[in-house]
N, C-alpha and C. Protein backbone atom coordinates (compact mmCIF):
# COMPACT_ATOMS: atom_id res chain seq x y z
N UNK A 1 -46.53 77.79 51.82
CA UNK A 1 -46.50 77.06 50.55
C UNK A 1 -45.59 75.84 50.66
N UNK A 2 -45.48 75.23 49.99
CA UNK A 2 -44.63 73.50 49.82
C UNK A 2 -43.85 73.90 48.91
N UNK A 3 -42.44 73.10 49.28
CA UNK A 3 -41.33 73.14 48.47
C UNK A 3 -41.01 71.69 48.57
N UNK A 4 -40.37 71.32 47.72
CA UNK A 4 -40.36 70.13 47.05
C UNK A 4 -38.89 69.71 47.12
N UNK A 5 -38.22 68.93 47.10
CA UNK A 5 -36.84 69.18 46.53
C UNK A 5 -36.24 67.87 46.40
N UNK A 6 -35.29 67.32 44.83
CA UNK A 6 -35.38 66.11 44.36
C UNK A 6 -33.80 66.05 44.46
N UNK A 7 -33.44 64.95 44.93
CA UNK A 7 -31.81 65.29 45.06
C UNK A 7 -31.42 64.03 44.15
N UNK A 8 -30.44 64.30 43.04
CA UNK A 8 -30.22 62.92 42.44
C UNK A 8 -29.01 62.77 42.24
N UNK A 9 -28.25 61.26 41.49
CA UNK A 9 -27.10 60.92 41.33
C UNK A 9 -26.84 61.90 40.51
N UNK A 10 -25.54 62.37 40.54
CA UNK A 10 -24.27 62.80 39.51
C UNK A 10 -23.77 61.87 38.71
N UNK A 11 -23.10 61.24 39.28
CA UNK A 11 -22.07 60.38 38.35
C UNK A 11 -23.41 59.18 37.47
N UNK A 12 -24.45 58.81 38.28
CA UNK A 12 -24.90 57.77 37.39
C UNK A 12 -26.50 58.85 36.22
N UNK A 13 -25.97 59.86 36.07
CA UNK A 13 -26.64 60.67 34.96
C UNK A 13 -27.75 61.03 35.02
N UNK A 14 -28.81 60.99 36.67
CA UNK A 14 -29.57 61.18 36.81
C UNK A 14 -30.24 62.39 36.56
N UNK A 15 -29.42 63.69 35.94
CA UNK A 15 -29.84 64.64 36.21
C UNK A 15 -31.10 65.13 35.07
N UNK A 16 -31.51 64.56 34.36
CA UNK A 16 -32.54 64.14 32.99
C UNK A 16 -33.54 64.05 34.00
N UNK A 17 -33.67 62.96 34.85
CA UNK A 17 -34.94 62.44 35.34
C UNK A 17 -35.43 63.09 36.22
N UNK A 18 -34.55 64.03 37.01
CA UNK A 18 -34.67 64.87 37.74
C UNK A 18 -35.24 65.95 37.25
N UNK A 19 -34.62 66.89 36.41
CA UNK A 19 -35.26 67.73 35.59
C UNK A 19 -36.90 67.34 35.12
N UNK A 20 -36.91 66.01 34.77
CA UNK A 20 -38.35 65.49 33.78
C UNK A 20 -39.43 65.81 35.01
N UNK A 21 -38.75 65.12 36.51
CA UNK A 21 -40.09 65.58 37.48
C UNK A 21 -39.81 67.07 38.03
N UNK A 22 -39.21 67.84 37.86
CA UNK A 22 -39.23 69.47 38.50
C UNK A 22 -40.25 70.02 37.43
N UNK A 23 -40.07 69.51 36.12
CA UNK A 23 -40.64 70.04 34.90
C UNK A 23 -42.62 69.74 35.05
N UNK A 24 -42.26 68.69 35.43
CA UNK A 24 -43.84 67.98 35.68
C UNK A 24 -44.13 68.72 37.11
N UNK A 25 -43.80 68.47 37.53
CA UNK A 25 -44.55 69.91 39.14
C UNK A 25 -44.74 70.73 39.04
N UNK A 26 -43.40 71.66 38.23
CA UNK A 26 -43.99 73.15 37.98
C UNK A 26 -45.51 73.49 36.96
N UNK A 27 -45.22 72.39 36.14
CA UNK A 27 -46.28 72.93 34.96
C UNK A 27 -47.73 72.13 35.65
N UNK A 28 -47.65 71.41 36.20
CA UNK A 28 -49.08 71.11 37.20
C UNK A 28 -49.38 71.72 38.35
N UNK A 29 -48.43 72.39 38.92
CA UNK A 29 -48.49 73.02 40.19
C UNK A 29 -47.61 74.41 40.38
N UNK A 30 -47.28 74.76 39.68
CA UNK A 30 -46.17 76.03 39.58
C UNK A 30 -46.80 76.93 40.73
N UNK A 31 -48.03 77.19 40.38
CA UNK A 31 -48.56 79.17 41.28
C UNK A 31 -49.16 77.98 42.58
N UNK A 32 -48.89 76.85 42.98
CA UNK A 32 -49.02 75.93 44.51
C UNK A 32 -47.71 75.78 45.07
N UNK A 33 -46.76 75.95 44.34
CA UNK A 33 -44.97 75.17 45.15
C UNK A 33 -44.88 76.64 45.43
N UNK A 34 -43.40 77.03 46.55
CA UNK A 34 -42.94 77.61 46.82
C UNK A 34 -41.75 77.38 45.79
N UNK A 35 -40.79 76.01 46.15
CA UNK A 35 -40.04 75.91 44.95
C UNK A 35 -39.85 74.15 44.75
N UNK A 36 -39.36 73.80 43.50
CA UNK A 36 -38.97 73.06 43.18
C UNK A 36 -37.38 73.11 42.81
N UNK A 37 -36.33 72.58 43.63
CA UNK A 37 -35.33 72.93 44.03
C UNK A 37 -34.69 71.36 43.54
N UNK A 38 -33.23 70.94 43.06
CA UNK A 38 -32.90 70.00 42.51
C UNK A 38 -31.45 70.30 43.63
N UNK A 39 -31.07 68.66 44.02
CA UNK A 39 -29.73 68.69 44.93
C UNK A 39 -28.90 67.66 44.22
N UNK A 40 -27.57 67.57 44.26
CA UNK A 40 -26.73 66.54 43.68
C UNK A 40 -26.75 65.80 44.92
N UNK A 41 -26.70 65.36 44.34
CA UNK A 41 -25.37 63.51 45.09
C UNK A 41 -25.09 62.57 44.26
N UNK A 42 -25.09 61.67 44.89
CA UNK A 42 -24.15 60.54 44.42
C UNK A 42 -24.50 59.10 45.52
N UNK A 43 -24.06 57.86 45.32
CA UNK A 43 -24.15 56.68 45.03
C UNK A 43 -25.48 56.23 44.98
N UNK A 44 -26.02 56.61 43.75
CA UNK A 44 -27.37 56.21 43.46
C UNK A 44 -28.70 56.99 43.84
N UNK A 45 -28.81 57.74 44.07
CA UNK A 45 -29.50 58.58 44.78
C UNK A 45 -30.39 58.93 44.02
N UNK A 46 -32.30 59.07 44.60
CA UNK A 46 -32.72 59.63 43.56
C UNK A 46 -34.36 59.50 44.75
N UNK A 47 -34.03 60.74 45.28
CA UNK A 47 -34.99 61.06 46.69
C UNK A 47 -36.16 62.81 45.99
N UNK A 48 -37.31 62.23 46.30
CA UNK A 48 -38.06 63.20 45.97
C UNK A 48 -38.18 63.76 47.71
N UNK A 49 -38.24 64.98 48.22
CA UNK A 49 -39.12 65.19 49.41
C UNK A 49 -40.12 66.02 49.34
N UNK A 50 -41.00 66.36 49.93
CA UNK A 50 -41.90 66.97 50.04
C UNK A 50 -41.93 67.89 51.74
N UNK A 51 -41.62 69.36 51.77
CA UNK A 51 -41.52 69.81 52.99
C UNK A 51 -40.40 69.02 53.57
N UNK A 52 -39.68 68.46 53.54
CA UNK A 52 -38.74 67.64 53.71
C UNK A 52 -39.17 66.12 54.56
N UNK A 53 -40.36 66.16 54.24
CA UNK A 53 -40.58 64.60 53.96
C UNK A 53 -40.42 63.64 52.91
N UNK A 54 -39.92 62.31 52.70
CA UNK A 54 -39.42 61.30 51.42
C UNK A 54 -40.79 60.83 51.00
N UNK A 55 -41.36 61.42 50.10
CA UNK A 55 -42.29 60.91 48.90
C UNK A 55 -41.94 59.66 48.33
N UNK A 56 -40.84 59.69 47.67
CA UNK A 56 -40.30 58.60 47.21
C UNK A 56 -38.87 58.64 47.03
N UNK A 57 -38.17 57.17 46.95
CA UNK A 57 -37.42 56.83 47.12
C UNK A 57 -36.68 55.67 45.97
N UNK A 58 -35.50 56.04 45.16
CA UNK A 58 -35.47 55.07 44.08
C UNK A 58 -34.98 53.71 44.49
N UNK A 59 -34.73 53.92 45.41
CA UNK A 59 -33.99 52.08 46.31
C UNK A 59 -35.47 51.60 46.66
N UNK A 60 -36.90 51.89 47.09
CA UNK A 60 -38.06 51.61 47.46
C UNK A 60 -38.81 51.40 45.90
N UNK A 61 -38.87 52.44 45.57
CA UNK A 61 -39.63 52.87 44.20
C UNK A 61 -39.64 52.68 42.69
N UNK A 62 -40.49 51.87 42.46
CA UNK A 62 -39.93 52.23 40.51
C UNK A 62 -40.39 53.66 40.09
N UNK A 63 -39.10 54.34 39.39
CA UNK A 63 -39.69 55.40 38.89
C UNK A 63 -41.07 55.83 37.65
N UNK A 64 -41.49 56.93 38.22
CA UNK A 64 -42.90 57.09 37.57
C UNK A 64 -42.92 58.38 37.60
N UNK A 65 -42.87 59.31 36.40
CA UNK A 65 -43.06 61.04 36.62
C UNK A 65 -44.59 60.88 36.93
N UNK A 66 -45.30 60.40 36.52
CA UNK A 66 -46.89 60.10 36.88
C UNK A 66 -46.90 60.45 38.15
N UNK A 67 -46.83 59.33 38.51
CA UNK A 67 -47.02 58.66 40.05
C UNK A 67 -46.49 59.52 40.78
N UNK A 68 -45.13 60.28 40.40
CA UNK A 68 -44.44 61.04 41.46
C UNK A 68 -45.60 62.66 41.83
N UNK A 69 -45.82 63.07 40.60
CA UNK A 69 -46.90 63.44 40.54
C UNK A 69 -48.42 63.77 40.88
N UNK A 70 -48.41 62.50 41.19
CA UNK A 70 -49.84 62.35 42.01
C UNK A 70 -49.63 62.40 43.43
N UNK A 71 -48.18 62.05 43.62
CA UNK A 71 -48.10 62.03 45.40
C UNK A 71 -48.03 63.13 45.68
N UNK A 72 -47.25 63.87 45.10
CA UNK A 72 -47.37 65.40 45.47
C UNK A 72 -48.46 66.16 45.61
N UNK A 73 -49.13 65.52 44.47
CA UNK A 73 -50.87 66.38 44.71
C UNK A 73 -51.48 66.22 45.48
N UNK A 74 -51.36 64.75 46.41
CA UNK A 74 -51.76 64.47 47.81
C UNK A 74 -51.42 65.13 48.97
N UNK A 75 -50.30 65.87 48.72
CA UNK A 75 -49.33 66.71 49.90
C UNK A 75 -49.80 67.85 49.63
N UNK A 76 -50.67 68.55 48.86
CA UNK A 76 -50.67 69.91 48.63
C UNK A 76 -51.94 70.12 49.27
């Protein structure tokens, strides 16, 4: 199965947006993930992976729960 795992800033309050896409995977894909797993960090950070490949990237990427969304459905 695929596990997912979104690691985001601490200090700059990311942890909302993070939540918004674990929330959007599970409920489109819940009984397909193994898990949807959330990591801290910090200076800006805001990395989706997939199997521990980078889906997306917020220094590359404008964010999109959509879009993040759809990439994943490509990986499954």
């Amino acid at each position: 199965m695929t596990s997912v795992e979104i690691e985001y800033c601490v200090p700059c309050g990311f942890l909302e947006r993070a939540q918004a896409v674990q929330y959007a995977l599970l409920q489109s894909f819940g009984d397909r993930l193994e898990a949807v797993t959330l990591r801290t960090g910090d200076h800006g950070v805001f990395v989706v992976r997939v199997d521990g490949e980078v889906v997306f990237d917020k220094a590359d990427d404008e964010f999109d729960v959509d879009g993040l969304v759809r990439t994943v459905r490509d990986r499954l």
